[in-house]
PDB file of N, CA and C in Angstrom:
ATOM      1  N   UNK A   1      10.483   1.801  -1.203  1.00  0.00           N
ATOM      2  CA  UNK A   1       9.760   2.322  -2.354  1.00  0.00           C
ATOM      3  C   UNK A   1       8.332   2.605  -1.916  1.00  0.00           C
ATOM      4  N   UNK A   2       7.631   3.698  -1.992  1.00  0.00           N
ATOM      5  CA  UNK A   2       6.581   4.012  -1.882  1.00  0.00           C
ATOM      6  C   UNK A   2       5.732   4.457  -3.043  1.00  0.00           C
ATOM      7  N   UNK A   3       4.163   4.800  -3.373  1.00  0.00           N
ATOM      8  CA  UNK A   3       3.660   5.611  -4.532  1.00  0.00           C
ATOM      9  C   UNK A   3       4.390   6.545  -4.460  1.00  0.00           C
ATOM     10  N   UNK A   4       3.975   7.493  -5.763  1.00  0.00           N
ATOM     11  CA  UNK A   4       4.903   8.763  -5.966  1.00  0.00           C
ATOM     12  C   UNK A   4       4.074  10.207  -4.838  1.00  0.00           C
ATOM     13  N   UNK A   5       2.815   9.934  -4.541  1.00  0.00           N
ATOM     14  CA  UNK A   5       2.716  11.175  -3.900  1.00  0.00           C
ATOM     15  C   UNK A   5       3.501  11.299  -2.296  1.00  0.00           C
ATOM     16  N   UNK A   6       3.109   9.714  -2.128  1.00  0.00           N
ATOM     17  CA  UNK A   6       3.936   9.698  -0.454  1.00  0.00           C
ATOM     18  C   UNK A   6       5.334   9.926  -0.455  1.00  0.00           C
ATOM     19  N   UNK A   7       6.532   9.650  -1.844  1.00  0.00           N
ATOM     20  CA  UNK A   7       7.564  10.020  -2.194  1.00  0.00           C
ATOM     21  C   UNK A   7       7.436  11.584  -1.823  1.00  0.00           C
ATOM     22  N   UNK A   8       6.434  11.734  -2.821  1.00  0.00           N
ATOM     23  CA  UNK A   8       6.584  13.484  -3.084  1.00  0.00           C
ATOM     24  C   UNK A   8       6.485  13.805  -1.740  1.00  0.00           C
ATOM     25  N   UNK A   9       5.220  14.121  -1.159  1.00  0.00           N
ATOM     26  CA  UNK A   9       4.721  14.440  -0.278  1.00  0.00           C
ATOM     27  C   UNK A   9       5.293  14.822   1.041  1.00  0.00           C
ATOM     28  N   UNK A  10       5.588  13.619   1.443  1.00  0.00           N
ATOM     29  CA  UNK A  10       5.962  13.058   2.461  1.00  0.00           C
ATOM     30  C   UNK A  10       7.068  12.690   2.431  1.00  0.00           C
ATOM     31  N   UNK A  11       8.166  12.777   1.836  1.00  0.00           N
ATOM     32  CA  UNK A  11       9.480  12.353   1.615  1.00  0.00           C
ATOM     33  C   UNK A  11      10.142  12.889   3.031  1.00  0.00           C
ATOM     34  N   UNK A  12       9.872  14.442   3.366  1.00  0.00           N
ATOM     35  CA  UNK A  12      11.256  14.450   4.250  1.00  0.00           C
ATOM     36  C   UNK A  12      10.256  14.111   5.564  1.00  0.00           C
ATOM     37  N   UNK A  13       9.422  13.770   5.766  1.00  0.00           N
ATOM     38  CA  UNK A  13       9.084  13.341   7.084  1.00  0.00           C
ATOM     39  C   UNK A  13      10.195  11.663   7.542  1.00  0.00           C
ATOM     40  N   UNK A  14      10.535  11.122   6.736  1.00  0.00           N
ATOM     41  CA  UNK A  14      11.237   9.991   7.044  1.00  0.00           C
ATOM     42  C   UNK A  14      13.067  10.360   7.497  1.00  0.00           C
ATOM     43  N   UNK A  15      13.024   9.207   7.695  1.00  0.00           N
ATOM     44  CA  UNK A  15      14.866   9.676   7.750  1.00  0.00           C
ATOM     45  C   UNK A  15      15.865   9.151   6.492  1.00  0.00           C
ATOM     46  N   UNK A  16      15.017   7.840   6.324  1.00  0.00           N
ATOM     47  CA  UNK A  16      15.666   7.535   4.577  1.00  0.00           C
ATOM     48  C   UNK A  16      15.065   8.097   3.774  1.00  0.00           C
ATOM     49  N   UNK A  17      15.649   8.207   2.461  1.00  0.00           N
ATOM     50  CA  UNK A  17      15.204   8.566   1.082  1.00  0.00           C
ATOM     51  C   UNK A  17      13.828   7.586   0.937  1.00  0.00           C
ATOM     52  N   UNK A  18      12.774   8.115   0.487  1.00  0.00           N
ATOM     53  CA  UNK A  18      11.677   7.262  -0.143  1.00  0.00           C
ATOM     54  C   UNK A  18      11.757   7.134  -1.898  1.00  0.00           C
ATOM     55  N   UNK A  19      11.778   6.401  -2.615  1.00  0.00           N
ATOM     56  CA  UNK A  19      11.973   6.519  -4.303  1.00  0.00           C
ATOM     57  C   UNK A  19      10.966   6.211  -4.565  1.00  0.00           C
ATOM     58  N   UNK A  20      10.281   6.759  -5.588  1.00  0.00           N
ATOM     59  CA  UNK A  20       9.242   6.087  -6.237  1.00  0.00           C
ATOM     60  C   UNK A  20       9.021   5.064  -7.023  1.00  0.00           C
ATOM     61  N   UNK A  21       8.261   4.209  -6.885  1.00  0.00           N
ATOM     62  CA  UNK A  21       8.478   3.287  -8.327  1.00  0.00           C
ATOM     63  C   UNK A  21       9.630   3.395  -9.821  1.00  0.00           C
ATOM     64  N   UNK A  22       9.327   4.309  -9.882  1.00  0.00           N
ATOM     65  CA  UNK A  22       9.893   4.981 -11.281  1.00  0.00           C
ATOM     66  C   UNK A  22      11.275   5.175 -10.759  1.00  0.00           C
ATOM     67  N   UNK A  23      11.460   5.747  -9.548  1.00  0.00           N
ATOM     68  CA  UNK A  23      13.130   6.249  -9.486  1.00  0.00           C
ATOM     69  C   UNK A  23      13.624   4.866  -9.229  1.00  0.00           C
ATOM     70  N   UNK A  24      12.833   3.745  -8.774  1.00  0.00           N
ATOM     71  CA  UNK A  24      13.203   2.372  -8.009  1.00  0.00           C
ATOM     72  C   UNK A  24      13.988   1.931 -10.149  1.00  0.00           C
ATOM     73  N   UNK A  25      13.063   2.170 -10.863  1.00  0.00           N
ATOM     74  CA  UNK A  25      13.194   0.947 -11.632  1.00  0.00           C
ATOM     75  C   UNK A  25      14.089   1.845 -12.553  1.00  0.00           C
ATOM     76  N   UNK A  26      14.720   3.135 -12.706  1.00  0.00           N
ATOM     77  CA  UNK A  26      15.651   4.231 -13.069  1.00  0.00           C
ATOM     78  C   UNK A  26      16.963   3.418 -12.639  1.00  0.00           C
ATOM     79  N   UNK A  27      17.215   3.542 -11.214  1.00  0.00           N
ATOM     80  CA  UNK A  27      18.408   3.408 -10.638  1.00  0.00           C
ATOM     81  C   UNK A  27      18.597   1.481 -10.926  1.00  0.00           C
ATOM     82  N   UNK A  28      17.392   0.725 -10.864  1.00  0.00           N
ATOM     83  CA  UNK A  28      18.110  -0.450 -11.350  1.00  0.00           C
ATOM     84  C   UNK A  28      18.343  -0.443 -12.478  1.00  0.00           C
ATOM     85  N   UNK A  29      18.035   0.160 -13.736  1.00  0.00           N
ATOM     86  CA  UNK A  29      18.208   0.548 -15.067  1.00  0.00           C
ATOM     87  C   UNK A  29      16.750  -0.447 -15.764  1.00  0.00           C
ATOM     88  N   UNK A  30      15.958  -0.534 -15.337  1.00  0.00           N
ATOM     89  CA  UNK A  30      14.662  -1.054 -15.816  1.00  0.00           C
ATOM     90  C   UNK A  30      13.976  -0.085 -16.484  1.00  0.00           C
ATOM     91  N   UNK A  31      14.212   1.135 -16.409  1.00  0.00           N
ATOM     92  CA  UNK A  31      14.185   1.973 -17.129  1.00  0.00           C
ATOM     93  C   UNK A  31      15.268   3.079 -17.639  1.00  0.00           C
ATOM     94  N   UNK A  32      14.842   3.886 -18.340  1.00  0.00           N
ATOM     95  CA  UNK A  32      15.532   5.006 -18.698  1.00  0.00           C
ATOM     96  C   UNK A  32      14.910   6.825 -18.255  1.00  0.00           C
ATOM     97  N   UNK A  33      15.602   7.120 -17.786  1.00  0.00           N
ATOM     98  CA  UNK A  33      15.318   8.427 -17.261  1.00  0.00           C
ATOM     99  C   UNK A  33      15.605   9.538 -18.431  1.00  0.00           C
ATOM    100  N   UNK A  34      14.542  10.205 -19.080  1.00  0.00           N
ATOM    101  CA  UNK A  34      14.496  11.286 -20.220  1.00  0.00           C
ATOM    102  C   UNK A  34      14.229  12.391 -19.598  1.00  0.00           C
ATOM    103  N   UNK A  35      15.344  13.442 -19.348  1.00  0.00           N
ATOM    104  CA  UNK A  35      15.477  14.910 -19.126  1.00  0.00           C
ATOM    105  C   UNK A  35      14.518  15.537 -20.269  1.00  0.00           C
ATOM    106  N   UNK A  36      14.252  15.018 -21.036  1.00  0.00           N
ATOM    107  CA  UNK A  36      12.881  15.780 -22.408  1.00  0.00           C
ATOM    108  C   UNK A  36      11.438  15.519 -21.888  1.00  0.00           C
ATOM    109  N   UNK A  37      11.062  14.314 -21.314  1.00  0.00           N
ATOM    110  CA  UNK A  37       9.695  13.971 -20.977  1.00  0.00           C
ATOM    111  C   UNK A  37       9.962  14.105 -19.847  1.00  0.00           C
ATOM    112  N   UNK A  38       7.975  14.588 -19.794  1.00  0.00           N
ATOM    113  CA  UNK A  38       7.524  15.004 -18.369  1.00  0.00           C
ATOM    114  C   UNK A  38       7.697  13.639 -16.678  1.00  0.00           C
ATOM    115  N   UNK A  39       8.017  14.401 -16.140  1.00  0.00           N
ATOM    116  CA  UNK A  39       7.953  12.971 -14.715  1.00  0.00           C
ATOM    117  C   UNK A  39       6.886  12.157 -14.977  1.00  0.00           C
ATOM    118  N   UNK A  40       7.419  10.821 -14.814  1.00  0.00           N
ATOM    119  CA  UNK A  40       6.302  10.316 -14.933  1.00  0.00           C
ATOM    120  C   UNK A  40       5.614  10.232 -13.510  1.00  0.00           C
ATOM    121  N   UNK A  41       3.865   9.994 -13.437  1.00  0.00           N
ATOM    122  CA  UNK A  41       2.963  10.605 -12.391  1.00  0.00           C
ATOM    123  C   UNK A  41       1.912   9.421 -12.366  1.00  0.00           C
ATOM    124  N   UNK A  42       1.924   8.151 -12.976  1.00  0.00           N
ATOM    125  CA  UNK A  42       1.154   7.648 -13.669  1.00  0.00           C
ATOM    126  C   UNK A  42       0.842   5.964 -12.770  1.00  0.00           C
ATOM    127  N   UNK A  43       1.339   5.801 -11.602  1.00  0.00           N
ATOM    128  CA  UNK A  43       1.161   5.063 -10.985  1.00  0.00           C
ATOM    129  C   UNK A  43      -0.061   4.115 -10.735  1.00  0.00           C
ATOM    130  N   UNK A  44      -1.043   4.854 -10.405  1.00  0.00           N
ATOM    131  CA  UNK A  44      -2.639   4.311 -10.903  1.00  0.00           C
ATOM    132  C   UNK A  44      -3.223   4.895 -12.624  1.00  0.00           C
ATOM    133  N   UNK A  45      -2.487   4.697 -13.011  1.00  0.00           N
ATOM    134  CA  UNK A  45      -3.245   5.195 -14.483  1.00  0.00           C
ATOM    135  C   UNK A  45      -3.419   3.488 -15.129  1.00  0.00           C
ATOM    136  N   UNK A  46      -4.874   3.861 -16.112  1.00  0.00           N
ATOM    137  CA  UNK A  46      -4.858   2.541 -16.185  1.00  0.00           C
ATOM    138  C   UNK A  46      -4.038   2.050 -17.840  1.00  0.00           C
ATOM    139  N   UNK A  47      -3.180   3.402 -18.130  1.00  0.00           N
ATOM    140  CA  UNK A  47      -3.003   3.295 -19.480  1.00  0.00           C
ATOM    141  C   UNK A  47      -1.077   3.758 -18.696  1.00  0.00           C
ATOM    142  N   UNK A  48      -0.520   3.355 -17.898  1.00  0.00           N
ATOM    143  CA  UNK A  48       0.805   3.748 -17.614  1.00  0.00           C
ATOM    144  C   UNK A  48       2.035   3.692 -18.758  1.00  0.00           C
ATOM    145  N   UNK A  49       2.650   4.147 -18.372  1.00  0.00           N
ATOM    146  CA  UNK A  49       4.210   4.153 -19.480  1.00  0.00           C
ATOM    147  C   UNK A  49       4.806   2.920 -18.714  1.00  0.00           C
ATOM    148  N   UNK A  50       5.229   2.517 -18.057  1.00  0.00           N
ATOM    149  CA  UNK A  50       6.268   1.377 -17.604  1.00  0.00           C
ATOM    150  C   UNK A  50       5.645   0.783 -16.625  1.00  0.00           C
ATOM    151  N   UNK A  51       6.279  -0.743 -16.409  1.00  0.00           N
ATOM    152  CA  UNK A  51       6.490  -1.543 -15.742  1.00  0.00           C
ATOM    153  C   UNK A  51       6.490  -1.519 -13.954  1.00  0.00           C
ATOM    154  N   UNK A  52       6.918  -0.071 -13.706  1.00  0.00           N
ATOM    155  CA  UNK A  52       6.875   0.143 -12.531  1.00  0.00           C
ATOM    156  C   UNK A  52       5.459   0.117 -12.003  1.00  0.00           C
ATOM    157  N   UNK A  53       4.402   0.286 -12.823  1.00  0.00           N
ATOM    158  CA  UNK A  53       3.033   0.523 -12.022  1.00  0.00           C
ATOM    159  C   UNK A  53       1.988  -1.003 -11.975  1.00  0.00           C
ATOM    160  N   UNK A  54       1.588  -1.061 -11.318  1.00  0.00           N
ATOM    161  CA  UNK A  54       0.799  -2.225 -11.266  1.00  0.00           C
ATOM    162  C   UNK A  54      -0.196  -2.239 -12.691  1.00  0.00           C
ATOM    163  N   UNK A  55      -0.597  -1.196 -13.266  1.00  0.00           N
ATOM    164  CA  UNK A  55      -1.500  -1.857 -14.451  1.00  0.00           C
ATOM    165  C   UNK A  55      -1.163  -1.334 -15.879  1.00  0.00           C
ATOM    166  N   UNK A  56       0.364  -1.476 -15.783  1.00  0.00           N
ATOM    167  CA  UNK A  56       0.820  -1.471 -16.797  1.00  0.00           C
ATOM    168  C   UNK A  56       0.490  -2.899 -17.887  1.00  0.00           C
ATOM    169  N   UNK A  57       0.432  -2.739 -18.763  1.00  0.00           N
ATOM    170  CA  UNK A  57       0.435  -3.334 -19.994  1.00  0.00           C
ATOM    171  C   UNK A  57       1.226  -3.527 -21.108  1.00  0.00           C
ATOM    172  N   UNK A  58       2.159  -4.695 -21.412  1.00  0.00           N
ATOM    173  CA  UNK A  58       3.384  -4.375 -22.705  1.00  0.00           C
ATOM    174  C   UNK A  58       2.611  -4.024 -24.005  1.00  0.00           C
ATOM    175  N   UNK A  59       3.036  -3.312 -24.916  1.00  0.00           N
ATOM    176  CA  UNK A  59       2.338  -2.967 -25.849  1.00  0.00           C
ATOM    177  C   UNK A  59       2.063  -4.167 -26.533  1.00  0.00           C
ATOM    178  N   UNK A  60       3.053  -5.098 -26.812  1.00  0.00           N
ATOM    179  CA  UNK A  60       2.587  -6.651 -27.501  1.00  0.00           C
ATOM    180  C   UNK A  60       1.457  -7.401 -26.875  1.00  0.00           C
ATOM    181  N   UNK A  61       1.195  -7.199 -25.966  1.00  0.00           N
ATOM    182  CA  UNK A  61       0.054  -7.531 -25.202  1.00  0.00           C
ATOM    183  C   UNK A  61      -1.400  -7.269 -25.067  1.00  0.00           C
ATOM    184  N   UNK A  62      -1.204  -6.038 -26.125  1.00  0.00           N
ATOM    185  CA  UNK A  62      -2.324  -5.114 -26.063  1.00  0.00           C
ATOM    186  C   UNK A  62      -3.481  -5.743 -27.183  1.00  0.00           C
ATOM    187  N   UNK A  63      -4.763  -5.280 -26.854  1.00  0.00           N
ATOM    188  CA  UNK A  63      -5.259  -6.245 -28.042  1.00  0.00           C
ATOM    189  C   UNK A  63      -5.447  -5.169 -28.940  1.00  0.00           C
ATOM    190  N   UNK A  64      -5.368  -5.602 -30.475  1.00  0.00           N
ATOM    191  CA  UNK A  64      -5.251  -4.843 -31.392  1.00  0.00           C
ATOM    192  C   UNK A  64      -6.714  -5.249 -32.014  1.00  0.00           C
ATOM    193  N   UNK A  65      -7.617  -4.124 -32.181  1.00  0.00           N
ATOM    194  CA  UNK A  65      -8.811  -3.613 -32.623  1.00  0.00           C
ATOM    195  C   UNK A  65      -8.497  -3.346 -34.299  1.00  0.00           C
ATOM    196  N   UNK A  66      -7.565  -2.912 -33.926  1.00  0.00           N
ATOM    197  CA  UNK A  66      -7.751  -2.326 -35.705  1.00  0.00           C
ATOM    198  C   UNK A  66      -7.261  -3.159 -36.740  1.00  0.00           C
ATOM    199  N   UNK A  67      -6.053  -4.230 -36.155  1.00  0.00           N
ATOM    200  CA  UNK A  67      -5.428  -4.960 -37.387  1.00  0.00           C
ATOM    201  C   UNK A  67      -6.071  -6.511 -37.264  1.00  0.00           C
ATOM    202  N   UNK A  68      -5.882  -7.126 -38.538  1.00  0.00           N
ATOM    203  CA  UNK A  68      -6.410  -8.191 -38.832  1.00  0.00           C
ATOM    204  C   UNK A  68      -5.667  -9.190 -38.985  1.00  0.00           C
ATOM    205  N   UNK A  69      -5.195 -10.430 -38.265  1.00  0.00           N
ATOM    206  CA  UNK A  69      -4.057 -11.282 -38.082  1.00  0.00           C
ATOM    207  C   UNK A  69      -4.221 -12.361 -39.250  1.00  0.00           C
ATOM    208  N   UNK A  70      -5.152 -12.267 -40.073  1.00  0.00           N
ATOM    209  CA  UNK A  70      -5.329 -12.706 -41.654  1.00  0.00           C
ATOM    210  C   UNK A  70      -5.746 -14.737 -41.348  1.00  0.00           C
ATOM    211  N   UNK A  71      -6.189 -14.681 -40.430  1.00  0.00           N
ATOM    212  CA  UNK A  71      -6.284 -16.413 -39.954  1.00  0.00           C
ATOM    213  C   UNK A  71      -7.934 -16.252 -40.487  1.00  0.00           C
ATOM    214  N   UNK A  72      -8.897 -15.426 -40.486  1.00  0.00           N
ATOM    215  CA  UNK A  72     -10.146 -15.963 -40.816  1.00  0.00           C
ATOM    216  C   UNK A  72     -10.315 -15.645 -41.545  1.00  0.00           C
ATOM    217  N   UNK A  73      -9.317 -15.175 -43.080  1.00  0.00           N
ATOM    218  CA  UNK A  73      -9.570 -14.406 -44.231  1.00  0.00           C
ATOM    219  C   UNK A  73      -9.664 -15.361 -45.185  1.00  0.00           C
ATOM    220  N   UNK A  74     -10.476 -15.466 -45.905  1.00  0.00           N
ATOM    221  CA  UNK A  74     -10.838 -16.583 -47.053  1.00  0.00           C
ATOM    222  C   UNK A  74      -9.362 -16.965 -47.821  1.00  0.00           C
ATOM    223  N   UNK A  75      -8.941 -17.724 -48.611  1.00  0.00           N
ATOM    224  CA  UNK A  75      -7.961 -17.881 -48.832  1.00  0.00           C
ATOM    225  C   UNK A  75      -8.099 -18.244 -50.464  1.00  0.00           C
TER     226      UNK A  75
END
């Protein structure tokens, strides 16, 4: 498994297949592969779609700015 540009890139310079993150976690079924959405490209992004990238984030994880978890609300 390599990033996706050395996949891209550089793929046929090797003699094995290189996969990207994304095709790595496709073929174990850690994800799902959508023929509708764009490839994902997002490897260093700091806002990624999946698990495959190092700074991914689960959305439950995320801190929520806007909602109010009602613990310091007068009662």
């Amino acid at each position: 498994i390599a990033c996706p540009r050395l996949s891209i890139d550089w793929g046929t310079a090797f003699q094995k297949p290189f996969l990207t993150p994304y095709e790595g976690a496709v073929s174990l079924k850690l994800s799902k592969y959508d023929h509708d959405k764009p490839y994902p490209m997002d490897f260093y992004a700091s806002a990624s779609l999946g698990a495959w990238t190092p700074n991914h984030k689960p959305a439950d994880l995320e801190k929520q700015t806007d909602a109010c978890c009602g613990k310091c609300k007068d009662k």
